[in-house]
C-alpha atoms as a PDB file:
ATOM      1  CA  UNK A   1      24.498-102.443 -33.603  1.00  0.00           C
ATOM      2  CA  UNK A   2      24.649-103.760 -36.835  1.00  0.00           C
ATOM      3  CA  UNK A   3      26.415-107.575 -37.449  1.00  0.00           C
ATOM      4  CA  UNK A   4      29.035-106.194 -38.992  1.00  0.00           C
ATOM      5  CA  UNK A   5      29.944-103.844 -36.588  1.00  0.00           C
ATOM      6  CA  UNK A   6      29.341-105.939 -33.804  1.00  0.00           C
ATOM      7  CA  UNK A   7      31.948-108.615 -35.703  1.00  0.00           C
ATOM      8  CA  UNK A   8      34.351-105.802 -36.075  1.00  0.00           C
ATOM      9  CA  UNK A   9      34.161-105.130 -32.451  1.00  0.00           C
ATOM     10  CA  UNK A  10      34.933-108.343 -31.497  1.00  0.00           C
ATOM     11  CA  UNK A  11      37.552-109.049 -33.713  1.00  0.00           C
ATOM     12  CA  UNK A  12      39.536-105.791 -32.888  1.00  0.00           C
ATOM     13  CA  UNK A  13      38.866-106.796 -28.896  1.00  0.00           C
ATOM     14  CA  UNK A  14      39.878-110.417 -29.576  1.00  0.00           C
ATOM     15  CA  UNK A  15      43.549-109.550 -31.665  1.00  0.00           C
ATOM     16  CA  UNK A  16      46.366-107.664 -31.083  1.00  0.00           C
ATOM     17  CA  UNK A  17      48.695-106.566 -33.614  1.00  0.00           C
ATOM     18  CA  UNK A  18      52.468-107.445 -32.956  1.00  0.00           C
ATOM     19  CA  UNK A  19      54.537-107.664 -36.006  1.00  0.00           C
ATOM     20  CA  UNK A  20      57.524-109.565 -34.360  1.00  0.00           C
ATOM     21  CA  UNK A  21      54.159-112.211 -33.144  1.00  0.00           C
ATOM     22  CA  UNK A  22      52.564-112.304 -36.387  1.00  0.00           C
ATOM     23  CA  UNK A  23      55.764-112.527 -38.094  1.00  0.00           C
ATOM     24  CA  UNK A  24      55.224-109.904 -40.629  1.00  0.00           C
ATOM     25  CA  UNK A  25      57.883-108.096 -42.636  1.00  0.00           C
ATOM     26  CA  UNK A  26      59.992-105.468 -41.039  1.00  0.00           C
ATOM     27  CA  UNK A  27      59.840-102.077 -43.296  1.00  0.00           C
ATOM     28  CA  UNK A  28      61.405-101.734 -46.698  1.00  0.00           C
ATOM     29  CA  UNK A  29      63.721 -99.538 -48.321  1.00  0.00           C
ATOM     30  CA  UNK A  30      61.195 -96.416 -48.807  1.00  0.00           C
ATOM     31  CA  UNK A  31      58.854 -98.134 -45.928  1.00  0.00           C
ATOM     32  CA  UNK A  32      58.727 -96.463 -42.682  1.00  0.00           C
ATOM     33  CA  UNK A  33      56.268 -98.020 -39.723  1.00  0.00           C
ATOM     34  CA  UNK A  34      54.336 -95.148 -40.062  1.00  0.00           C
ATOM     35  CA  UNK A  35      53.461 -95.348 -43.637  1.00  0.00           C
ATOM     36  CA  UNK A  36      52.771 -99.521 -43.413  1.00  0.00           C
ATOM     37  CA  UNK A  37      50.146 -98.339 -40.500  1.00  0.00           C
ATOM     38  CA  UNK A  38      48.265 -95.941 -42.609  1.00  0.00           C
ATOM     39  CA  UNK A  39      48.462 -98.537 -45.597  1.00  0.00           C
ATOM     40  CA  UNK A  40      46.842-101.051 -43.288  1.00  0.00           C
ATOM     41  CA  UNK A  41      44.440 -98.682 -41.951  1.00  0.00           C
ATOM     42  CA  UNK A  42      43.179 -98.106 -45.037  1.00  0.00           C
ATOM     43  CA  UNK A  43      42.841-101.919 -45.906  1.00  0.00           C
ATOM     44  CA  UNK A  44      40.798-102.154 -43.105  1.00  0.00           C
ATOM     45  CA  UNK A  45      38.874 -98.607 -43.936  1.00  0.00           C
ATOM     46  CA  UNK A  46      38.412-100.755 -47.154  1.00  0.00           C
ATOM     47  CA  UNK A  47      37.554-103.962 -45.935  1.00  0.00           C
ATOM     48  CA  UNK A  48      34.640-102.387 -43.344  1.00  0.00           C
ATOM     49  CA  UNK A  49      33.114-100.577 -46.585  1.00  0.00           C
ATOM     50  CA  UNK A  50      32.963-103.131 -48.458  1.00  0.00           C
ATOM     51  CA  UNK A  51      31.044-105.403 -45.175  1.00  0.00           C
ATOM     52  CA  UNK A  52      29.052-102.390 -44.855  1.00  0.00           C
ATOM     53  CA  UNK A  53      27.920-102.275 -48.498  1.00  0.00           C
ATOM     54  CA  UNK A  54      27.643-105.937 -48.604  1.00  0.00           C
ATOM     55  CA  UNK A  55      25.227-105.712 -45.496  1.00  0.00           C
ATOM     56  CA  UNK A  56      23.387-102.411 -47.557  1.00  0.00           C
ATOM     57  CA  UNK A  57      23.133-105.202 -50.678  1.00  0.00           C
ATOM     58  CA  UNK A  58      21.886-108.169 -48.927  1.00  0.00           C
ATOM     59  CA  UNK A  59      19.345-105.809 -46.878  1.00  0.00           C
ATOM     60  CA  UNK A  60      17.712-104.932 -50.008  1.00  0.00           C
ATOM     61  CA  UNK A  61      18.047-108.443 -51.704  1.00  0.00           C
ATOM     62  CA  UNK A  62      16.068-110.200 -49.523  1.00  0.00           C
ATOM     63  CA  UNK A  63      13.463-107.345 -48.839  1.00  0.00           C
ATOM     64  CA  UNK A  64      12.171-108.155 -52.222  1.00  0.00           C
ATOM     65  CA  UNK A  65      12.005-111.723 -52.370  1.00  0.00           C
ATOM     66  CA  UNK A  66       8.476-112.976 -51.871  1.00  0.00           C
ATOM     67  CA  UNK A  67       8.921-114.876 -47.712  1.00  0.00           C
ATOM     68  CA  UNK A  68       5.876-113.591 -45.529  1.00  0.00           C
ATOM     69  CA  UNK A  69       7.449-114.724 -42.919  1.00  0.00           C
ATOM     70  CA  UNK A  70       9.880-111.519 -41.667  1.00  0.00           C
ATOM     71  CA  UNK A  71      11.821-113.444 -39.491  1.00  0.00           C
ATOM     72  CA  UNK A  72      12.904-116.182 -41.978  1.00  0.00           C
ATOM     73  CA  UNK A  73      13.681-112.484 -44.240  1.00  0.00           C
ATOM     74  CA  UNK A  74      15.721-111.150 -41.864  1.00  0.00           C
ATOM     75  CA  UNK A  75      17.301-114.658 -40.722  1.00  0.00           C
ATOM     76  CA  UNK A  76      18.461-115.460 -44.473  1.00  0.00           C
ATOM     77  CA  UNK A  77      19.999-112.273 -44.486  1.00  0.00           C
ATOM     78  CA  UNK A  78      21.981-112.123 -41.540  1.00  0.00           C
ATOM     79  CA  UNK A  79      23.239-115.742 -42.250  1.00  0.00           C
ATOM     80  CA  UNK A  80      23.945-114.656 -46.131  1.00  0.00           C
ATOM     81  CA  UNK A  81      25.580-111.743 -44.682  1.00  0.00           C
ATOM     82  CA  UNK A  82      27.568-113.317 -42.067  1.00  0.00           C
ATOM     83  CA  UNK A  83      28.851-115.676 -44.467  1.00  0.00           C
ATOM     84  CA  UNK A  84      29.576-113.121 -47.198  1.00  0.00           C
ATOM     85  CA  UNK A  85      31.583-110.691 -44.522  1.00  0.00           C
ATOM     86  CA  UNK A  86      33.304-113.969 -43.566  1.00  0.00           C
ATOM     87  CA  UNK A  87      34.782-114.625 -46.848  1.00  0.00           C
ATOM     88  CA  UNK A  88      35.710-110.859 -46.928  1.00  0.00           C
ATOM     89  CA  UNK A  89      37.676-111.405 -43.724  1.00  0.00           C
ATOM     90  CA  UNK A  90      39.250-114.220 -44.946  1.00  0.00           C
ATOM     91  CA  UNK A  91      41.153-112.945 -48.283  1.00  0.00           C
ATOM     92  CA  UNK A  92      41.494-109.638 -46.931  1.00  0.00           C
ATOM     93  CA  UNK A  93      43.385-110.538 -43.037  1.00  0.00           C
ATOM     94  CA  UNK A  94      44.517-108.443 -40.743  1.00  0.00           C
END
């Protein structure tokens, strides 16, 4: 399973969505519930893409840098990845 995924999975296991608990806004004049959860599902459609193609990016940035040594590779670009999908997660919350 990929980091991302795997971080995904954890954070969906780890949270549950209450909006009287996470004191979000109750629905607007033109708002139902229904129409805020498919707006947020596609956030979050949004947000996994864009981990997803900033895994895809990283993957192939640090394939051509010139480290013999695969498992420094593919240790820089987990930790460059986990730190990139981090800041996604951050500006973009649930």
């Amino acid at each position: 399973m990929s980091l991302i995924k795997n971080y995904l999975l954890t954070q969906m296991n780890n949270e549950t969505f209450d909006p009287g608990i996470d004191n979000l806004p109750g629905p607007v004049d033109g708002y139902d519930s229904e129409s805020m959860d498919i707006a947020k599902l596609e956030m979050l459609t949004a947000r996994e893409q864009l981990m997803e193609d900033i895994d895809a990016i990283v993957d192939e940035f640090t394939f051509d840098l010139p480290i013999d040594d695969i498992h420094q590779r593919s240790q820089l670009a987990e930790d460059l990845t986990r730190v990139l999908c981090d800041a996604v997660c951050k500006n973009f919350p649930v």
